[in-house]
PDB file of N, CA and C in Angstrom:
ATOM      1  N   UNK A   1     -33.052   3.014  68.284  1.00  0.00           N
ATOM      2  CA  UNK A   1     -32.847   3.291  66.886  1.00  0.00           C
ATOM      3  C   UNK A   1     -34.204   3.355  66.194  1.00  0.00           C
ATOM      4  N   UNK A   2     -34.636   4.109  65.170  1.00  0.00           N
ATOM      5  CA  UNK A   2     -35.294   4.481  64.521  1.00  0.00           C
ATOM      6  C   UNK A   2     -35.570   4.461  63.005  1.00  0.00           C
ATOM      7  N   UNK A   3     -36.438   4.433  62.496  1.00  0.00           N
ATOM      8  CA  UNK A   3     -36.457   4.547  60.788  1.00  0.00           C
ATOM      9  C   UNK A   3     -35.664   6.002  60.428  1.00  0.00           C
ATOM     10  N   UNK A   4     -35.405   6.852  61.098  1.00  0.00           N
ATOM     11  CA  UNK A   4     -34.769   8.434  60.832  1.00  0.00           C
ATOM     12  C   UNK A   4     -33.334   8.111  60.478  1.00  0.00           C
ATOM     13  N   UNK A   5     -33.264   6.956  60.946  1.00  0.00           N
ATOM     14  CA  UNK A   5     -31.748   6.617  61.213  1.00  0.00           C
ATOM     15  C   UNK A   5     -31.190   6.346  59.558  1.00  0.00           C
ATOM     16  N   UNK A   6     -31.977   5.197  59.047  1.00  0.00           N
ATOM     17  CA  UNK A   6     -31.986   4.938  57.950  1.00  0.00           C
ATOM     18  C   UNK A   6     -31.850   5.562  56.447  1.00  0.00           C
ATOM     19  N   UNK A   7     -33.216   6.593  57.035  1.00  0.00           N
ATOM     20  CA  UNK A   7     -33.555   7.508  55.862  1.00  0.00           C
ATOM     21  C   UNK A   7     -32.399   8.989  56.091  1.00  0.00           C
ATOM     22  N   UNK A   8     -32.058   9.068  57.095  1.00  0.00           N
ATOM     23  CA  UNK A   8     -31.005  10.267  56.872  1.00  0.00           C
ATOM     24  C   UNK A   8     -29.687   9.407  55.986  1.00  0.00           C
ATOM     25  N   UNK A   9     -29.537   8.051  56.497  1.00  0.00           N
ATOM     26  CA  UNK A   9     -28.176   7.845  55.818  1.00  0.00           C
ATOM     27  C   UNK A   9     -27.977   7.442  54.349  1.00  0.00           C
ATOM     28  N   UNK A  10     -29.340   7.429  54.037  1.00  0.00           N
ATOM     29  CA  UNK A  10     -29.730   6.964  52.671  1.00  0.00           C
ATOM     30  C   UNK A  10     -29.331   7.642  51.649  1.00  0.00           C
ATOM     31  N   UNK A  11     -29.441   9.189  51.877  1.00  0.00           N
ATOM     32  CA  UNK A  11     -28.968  10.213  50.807  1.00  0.00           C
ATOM     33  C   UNK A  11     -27.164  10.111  51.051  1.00  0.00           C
ATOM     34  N   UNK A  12     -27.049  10.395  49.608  1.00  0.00           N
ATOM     35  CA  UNK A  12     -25.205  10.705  49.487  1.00  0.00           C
ATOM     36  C   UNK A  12     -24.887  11.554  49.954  1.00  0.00           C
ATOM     37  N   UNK A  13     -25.539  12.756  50.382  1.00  0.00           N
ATOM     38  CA  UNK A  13     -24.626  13.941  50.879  1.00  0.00           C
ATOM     39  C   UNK A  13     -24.873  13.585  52.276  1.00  0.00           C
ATOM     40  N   UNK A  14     -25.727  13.342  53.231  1.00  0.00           N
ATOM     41  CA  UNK A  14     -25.437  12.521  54.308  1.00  0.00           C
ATOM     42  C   UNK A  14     -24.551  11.834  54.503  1.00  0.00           C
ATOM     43  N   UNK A  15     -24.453  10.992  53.873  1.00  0.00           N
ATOM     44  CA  UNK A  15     -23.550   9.548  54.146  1.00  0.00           C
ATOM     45  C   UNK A  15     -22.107  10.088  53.585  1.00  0.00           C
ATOM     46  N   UNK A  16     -21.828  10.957  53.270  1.00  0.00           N
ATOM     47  CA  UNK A  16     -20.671  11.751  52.829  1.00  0.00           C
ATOM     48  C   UNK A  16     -20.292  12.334  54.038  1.00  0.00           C
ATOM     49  N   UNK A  17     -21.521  13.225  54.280  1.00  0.00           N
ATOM     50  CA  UNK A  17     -21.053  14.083  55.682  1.00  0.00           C
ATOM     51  C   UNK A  17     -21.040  13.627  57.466  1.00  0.00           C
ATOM     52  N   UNK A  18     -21.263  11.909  56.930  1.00  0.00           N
ATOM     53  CA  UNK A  18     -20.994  10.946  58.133  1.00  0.00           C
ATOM     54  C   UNK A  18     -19.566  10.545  58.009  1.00  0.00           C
ATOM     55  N   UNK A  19     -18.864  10.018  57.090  1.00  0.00           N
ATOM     56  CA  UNK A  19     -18.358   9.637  57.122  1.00  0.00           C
ATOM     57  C   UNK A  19     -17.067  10.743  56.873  1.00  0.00           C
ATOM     58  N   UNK A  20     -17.256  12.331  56.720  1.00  0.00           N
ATOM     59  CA  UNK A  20     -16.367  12.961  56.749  1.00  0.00           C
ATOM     60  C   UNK A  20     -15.987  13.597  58.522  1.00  0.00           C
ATOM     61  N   UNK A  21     -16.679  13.469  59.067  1.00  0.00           N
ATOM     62  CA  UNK A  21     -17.303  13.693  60.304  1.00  0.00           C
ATOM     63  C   UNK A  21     -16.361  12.891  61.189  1.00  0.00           C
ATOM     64  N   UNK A  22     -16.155  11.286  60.780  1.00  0.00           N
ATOM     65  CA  UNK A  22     -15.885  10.235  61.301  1.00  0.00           C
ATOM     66  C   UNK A  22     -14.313  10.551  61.677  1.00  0.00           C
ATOM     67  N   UNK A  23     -13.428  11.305  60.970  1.00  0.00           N
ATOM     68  CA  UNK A  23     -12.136  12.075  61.281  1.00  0.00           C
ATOM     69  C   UNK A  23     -11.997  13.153  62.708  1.00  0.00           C
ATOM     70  N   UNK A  24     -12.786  13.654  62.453  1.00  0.00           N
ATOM     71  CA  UNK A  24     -13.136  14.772  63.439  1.00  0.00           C
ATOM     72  C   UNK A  24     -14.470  15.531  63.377  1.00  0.00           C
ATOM     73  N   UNK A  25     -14.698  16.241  64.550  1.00  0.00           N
ATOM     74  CA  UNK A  25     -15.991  17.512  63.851  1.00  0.00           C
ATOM     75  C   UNK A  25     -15.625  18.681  63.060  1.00  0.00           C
ATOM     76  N   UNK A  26     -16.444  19.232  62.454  1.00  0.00           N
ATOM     77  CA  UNK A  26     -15.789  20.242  61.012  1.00  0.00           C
ATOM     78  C   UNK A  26     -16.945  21.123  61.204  1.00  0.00           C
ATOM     79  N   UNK A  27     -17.231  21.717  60.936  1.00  0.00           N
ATOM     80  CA  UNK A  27     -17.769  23.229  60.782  1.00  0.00           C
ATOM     81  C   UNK A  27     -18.991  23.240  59.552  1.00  0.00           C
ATOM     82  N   UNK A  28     -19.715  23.785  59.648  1.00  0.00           N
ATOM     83  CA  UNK A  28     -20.748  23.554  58.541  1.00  0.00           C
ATOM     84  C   UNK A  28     -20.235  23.702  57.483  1.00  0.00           C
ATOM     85  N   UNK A  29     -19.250  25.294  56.887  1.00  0.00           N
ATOM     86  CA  UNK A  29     -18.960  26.000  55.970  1.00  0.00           C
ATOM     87  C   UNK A  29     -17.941  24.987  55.581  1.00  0.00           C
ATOM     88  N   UNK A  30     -16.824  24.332  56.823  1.00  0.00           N
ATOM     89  CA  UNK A  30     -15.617  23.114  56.262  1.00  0.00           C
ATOM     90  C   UNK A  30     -16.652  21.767  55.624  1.00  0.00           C
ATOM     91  N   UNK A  31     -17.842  21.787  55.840  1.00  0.00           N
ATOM     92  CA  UNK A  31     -18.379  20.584  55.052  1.00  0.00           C
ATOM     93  C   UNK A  31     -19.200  20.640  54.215  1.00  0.00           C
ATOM     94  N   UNK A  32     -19.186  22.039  53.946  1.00  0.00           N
ATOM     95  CA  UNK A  32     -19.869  23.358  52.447  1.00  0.00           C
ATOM     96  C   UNK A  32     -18.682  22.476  51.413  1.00  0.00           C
ATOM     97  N   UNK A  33     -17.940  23.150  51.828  1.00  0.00           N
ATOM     98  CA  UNK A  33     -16.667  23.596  51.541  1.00  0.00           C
ATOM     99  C   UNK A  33     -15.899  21.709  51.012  1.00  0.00           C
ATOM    100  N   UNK A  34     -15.851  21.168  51.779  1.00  0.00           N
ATOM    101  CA  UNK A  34     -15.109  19.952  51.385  1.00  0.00           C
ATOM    102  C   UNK A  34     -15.722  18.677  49.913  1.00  0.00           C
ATOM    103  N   UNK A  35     -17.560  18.952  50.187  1.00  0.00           N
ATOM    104  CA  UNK A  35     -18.338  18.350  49.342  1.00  0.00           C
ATOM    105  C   UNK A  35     -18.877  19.174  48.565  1.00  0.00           C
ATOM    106  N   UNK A  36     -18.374  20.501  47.777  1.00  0.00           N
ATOM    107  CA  UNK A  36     -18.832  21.172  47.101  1.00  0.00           C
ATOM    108  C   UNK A  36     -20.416  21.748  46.904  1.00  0.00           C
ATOM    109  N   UNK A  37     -20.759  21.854  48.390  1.00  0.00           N
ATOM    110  CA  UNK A  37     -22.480  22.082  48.283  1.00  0.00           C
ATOM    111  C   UNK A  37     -22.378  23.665  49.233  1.00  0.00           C
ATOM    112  N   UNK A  38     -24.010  24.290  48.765  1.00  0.00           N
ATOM    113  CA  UNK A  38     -23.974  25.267  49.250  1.00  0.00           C
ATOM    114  C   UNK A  38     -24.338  25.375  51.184  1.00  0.00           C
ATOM    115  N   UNK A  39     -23.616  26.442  51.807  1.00  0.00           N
ATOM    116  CA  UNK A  39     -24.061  26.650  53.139  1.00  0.00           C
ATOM    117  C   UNK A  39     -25.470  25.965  53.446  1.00  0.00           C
ATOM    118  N   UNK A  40     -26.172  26.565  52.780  1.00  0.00           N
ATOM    119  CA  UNK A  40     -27.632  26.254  53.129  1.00  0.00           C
ATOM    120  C   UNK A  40     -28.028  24.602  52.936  1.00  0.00           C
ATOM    121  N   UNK A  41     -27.601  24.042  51.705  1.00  0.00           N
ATOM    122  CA  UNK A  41     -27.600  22.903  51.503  1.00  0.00           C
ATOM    123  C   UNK A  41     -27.060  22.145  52.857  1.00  0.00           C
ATOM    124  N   UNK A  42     -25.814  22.232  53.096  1.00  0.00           N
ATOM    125  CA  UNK A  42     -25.091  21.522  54.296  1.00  0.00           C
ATOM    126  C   UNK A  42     -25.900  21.701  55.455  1.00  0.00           C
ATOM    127  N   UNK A  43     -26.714  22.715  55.906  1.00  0.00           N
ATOM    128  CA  UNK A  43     -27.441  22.752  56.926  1.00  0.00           C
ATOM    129  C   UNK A  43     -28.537  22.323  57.085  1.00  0.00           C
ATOM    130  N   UNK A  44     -29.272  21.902  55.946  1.00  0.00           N
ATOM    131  CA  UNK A  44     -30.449  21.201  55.899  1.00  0.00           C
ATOM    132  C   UNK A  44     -30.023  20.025  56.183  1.00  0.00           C
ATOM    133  N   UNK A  45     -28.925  19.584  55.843  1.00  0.00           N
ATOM    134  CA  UNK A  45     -28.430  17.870  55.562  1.00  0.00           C
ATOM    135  C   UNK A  45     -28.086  17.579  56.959  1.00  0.00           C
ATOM    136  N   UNK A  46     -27.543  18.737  57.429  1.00  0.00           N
ATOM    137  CA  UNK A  46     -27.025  18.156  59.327  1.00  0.00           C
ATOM    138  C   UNK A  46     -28.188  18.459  60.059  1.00  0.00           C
ATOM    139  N   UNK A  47     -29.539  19.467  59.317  1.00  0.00           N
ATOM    140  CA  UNK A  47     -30.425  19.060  60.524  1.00  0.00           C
ATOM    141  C   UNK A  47     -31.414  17.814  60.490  1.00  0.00           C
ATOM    142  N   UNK A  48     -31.113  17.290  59.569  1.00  0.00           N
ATOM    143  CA  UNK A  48     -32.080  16.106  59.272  1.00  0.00           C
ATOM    144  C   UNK A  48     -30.952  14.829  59.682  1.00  0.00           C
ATOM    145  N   UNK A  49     -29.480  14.738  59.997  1.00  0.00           N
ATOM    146  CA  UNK A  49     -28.694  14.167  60.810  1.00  0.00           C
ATOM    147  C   UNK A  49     -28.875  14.396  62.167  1.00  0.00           C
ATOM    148  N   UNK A  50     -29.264  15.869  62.480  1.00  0.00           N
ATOM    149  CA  UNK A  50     -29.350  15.713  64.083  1.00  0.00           C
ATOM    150  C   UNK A  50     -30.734  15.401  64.582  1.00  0.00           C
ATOM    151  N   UNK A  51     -31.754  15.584  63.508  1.00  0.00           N
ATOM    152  CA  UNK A  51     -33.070  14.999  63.887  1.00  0.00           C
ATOM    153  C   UNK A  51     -33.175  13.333  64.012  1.00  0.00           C
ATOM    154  N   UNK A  52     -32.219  12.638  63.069  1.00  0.00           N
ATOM    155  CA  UNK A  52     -31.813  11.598  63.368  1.00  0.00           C
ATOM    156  C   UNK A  52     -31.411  10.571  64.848  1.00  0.00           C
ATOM    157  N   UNK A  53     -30.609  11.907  65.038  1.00  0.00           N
ATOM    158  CA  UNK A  53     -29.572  11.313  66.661  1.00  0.00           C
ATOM    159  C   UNK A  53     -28.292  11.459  66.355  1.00  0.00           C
ATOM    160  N   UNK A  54     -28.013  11.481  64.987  1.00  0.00           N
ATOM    161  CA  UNK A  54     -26.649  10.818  64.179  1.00  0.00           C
ATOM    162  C   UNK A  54     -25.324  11.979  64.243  1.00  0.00           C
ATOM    163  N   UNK A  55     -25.820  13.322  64.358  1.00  0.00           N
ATOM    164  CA  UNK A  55     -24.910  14.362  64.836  1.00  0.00           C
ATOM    165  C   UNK A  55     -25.460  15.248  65.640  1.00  0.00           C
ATOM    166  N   UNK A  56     -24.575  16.076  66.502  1.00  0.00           N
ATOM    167  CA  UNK A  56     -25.044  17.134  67.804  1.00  0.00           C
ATOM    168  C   UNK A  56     -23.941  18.070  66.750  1.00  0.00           C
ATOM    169  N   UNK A  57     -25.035  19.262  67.347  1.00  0.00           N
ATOM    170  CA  UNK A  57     -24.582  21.051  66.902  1.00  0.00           C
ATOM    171  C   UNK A  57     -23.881  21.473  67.431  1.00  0.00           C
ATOM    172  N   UNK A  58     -22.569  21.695  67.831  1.00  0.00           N
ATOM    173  CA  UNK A  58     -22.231  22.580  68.794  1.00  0.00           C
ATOM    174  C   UNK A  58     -22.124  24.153  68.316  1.00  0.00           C
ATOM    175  N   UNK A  59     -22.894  25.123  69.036  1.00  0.00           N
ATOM    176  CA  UNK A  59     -22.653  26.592  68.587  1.00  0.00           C
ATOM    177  C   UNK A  59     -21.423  26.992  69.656  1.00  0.00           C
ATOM    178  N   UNK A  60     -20.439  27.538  68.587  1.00  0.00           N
ATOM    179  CA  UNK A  60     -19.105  28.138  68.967  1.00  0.00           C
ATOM    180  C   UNK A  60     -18.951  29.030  68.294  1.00  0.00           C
ATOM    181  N   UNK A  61     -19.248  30.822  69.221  1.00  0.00           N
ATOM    182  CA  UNK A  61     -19.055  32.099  68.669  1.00  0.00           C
ATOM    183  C   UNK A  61     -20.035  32.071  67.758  1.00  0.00           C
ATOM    184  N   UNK A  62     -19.633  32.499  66.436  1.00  0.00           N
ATOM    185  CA  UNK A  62     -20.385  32.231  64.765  1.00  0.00           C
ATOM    186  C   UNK A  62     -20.454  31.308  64.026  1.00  0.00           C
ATOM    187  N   UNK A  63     -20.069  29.926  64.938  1.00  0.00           N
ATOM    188  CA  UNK A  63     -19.615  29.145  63.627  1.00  0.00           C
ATOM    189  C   UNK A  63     -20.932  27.955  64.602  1.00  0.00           C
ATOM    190  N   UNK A  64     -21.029  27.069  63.635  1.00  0.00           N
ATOM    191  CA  UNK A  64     -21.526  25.434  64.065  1.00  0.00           C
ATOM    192  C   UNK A  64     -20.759  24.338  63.970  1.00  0.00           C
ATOM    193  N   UNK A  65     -20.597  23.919  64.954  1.00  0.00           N
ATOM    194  CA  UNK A  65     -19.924  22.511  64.800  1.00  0.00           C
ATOM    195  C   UNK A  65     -20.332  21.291  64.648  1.00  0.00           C
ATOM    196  N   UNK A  66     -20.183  20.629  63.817  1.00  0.00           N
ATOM    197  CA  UNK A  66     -21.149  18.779  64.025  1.00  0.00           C
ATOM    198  C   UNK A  66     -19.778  17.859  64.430  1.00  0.00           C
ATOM    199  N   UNK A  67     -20.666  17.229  65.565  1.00  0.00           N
ATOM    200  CA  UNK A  67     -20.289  16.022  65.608  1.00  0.00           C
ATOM    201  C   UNK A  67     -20.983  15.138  65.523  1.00  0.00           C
ATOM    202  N   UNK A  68     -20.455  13.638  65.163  1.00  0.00           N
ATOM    203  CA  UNK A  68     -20.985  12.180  65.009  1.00  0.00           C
ATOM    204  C   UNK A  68     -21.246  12.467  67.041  1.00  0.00           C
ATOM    205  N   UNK A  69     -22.531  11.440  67.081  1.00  0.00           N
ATOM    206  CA  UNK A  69     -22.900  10.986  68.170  1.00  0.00           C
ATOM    207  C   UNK A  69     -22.698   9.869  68.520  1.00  0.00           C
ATOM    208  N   UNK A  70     -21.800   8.784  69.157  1.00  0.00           N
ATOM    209  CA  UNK A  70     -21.973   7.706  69.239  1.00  0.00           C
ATOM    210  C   UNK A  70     -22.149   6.453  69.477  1.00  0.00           C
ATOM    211  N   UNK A  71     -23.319   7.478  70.548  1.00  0.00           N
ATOM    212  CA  UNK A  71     -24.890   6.360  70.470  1.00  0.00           C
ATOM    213  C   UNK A  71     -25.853   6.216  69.580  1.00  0.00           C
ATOM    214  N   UNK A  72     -25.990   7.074  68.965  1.00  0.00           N
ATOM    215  CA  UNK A  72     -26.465   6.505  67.571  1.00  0.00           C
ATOM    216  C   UNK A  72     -26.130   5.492  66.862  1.00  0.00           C
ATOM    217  N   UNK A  73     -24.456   5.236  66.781  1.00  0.00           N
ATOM    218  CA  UNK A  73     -23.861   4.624  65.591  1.00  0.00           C
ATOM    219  C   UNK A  73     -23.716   3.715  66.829  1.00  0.00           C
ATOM    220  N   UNK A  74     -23.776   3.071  67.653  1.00  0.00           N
ATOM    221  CA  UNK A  74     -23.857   2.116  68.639  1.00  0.00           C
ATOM    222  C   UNK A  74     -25.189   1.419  68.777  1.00  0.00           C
ATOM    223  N   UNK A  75     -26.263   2.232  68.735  1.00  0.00           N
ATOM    224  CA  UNK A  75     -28.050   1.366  68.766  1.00  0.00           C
ATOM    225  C   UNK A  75     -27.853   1.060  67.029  1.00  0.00           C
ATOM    226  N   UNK A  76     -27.212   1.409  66.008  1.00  0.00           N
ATOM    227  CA  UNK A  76     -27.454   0.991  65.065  1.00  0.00           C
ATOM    228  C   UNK A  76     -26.679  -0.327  65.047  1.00  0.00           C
ATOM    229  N   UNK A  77     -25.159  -0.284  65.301  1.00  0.00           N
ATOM    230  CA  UNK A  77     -24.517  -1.621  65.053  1.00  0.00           C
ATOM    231  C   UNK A  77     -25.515  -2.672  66.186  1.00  0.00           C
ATOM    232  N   UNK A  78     -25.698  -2.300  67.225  1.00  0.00           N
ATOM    233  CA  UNK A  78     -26.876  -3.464  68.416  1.00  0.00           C
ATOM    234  C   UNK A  78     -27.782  -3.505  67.135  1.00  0.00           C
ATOM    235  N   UNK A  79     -28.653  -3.102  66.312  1.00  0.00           N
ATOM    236  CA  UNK A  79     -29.324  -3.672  65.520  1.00  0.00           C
ATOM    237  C   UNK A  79     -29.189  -4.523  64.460  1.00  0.00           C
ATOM    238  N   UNK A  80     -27.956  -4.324  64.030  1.00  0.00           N
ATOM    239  CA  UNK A  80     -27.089  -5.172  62.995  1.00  0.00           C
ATOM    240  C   UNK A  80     -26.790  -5.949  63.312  1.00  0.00           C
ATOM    241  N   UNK A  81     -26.625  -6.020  64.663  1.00  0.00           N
ATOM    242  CA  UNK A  81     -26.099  -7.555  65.273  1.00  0.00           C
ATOM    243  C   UNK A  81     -26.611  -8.128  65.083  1.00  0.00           C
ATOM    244  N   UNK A  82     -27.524  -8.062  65.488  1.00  0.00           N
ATOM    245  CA  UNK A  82     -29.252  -9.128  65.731  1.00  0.00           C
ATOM    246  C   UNK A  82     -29.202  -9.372  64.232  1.00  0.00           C
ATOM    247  N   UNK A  83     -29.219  -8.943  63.104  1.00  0.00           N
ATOM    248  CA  UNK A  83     -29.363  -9.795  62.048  1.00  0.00           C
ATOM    249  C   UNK A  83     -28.019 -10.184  61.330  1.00  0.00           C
ATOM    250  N   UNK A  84     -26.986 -10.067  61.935  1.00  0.00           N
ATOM    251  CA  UNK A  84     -25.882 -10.610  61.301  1.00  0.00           C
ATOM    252  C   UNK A  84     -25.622 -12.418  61.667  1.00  0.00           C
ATOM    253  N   UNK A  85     -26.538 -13.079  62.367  1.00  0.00           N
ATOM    254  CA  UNK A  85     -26.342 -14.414  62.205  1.00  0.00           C
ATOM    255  C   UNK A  85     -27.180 -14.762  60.978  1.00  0.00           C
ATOM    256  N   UNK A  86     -28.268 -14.054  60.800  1.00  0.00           N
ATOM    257  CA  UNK A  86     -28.784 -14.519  59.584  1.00  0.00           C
ATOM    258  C   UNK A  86     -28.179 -14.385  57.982  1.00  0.00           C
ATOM    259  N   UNK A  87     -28.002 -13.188  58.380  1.00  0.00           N
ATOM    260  CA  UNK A  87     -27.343 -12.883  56.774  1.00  0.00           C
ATOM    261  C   UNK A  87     -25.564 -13.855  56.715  1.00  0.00           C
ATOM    262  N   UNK A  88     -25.337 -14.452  57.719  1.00  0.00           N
ATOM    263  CA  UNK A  88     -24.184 -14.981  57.453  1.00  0.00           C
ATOM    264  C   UNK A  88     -24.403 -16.668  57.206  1.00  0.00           C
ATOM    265  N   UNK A  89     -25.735 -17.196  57.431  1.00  0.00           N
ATOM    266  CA  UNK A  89     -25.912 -18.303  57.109  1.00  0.00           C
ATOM    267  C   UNK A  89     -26.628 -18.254  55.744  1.00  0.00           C
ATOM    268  N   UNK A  90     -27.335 -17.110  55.152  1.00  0.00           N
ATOM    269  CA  UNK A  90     -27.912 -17.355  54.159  1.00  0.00           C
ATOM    270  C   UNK A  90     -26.561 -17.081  53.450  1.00  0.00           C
ATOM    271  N   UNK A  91     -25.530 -16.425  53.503  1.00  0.00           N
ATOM    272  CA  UNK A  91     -24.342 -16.245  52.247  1.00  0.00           C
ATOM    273  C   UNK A  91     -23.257 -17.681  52.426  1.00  0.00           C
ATOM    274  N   UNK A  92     -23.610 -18.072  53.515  1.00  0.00           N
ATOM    275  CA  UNK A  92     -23.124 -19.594  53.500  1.00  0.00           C
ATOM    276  C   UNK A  92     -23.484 -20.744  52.569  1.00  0.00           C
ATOM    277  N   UNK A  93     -24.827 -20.592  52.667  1.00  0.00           N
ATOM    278  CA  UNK A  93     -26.208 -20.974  51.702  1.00  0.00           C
ATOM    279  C   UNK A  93     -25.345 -20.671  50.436  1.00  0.00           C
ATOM    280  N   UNK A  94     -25.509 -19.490  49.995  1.00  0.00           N
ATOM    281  CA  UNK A  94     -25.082 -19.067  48.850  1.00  0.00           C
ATOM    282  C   UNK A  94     -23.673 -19.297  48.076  1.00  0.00           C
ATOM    283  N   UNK A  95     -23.153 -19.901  49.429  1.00  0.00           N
ATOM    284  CA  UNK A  95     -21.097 -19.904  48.837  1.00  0.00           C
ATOM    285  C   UNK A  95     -21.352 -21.219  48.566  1.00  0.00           C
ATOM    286  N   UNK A  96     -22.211 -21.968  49.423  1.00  0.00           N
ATOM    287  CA  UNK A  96     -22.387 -23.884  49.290  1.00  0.00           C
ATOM    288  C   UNK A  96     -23.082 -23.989  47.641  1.00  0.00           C
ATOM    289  N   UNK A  97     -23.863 -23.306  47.497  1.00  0.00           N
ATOM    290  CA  UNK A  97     -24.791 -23.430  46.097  1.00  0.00           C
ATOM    291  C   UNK A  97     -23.461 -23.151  45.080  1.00  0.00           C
ATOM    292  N   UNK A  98     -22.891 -21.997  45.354  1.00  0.00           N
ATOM    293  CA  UNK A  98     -22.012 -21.249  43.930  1.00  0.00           C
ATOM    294  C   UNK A  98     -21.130 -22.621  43.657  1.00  0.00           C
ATOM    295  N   UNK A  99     -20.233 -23.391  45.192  1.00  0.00           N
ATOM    296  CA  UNK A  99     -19.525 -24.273  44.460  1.00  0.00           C
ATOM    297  C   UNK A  99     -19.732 -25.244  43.861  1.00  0.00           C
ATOM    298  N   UNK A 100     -20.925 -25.709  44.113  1.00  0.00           N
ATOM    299  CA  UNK A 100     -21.669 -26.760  43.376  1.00  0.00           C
ATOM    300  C   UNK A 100     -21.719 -26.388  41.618  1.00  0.00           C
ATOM    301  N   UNK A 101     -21.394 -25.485  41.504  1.00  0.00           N
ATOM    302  CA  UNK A 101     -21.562 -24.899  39.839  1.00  0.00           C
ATOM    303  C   UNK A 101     -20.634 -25.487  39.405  1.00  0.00           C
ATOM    304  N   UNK A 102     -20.705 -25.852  38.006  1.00  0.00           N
ATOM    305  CA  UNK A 102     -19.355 -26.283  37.192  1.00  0.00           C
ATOM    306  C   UNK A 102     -18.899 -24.770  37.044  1.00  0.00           C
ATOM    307  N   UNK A 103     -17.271 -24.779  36.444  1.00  0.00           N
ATOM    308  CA  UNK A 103     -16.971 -23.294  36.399  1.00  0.00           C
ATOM    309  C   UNK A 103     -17.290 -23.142  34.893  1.00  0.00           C
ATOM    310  N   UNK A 104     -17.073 -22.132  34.903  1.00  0.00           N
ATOM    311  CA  UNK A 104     -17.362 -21.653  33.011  1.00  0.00           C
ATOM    312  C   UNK A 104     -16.271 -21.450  32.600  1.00  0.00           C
ATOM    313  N   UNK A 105     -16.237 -21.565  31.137  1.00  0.00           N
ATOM    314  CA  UNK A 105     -15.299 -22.055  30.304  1.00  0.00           C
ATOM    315  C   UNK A 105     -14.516 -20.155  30.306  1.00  0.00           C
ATOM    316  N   UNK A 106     -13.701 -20.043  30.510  1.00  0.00           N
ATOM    317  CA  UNK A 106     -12.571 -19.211  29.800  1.00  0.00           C
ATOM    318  C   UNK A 106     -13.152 -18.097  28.978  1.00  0.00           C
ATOM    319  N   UNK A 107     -13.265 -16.530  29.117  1.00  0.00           N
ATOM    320  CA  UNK A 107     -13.398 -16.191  27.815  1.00  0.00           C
ATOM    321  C   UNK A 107     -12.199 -15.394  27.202  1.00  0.00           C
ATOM    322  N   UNK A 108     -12.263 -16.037  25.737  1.00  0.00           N
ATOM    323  CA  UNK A 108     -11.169 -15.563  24.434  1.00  0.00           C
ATOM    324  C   UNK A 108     -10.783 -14.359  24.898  1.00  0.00           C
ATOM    325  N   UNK A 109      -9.222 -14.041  25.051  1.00  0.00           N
ATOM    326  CA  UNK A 109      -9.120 -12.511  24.975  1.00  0.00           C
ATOM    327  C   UNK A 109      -8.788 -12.142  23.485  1.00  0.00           C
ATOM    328  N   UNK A 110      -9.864 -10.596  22.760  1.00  0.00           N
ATOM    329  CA  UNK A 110      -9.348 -10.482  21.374  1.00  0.00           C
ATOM    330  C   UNK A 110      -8.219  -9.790  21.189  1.00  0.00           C
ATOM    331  N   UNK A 111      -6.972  -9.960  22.240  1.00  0.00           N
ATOM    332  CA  UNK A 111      -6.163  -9.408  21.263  1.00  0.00           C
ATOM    333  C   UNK A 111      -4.781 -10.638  21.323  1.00  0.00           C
ATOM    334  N   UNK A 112      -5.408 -11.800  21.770  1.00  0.00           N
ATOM    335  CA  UNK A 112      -4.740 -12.750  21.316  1.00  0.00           C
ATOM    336  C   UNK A 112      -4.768 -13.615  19.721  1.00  0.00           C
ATOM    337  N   UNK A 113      -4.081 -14.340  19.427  1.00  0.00           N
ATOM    338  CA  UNK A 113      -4.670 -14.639  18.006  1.00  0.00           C
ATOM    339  C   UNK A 113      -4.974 -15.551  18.280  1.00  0.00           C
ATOM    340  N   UNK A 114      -6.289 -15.642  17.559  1.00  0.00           N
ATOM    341  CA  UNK A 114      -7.685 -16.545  17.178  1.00  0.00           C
ATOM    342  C   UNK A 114      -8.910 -16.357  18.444  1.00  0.00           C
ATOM    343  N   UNK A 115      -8.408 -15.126  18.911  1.00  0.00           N
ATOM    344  CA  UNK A 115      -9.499 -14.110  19.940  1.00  0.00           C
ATOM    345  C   UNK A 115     -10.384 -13.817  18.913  1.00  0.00           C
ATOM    346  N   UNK A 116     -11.858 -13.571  19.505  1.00  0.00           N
ATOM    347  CA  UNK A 116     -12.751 -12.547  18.923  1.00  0.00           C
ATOM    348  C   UNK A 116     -12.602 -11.135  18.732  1.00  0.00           C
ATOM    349  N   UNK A 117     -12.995 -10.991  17.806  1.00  0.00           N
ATOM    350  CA  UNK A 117     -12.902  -9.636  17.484  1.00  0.00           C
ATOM    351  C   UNK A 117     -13.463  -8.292  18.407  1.00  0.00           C
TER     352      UNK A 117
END
């Protein structure tokens, strides 16, 4: 896994066209077409996904096909692993601190009477 990995999924129309992907593979023009962007747009966005690792091209006749790859989305979760003991003791940390809080008082709803306005 790579920093490419990251920075492709970072943009919304990426991470749109990952997770539309995640159903089946679709066609460039079906993922023009589904996220309201132009041909050209969608093809810049899947080649900076397949420069990633994150989708393969398939050429069929005239058309392109993407699919999710997934070994990509496999070296990424192996990387998440590795820090998911941490981030689960620091929000432990964080749930132990929150209950220690007194709770806060109630707020007025105004459209009860003697609510704020």
């Amino acid at each position: 896994m790579n920093h490419l990995t990251f920075t492709a999924l970072a943009d919304p129309h990426r991470f749109q066209i990952v997770e539309l992907l995640r159903d089946r593979p679709h066609t460039v023009g079906e993922i023009a077409e589904q996220l309201g962007l132009r041909q050209p747009q969608t093809s810049k966005h899947l080649r900076v996904l397949a420069d990633a690792g994150l989708v393969h091209m398939e050429p069929q006749a005239n058309r392109r096909i993407a699919h999710l790859q997934p070994t990509a989305f496999r070296d990424l979760d192996d990387w998440l692993t590795r820090y998911r003991p941490l981030w689960e003791a620091r929000l432990d940390r964080l749930d132990d601190y929150l209950r220690t809080l007194p709770p806060e008082p109630p707020t007025p709803d105004p459209t009860e009477p003697g609510g704020s306005p």
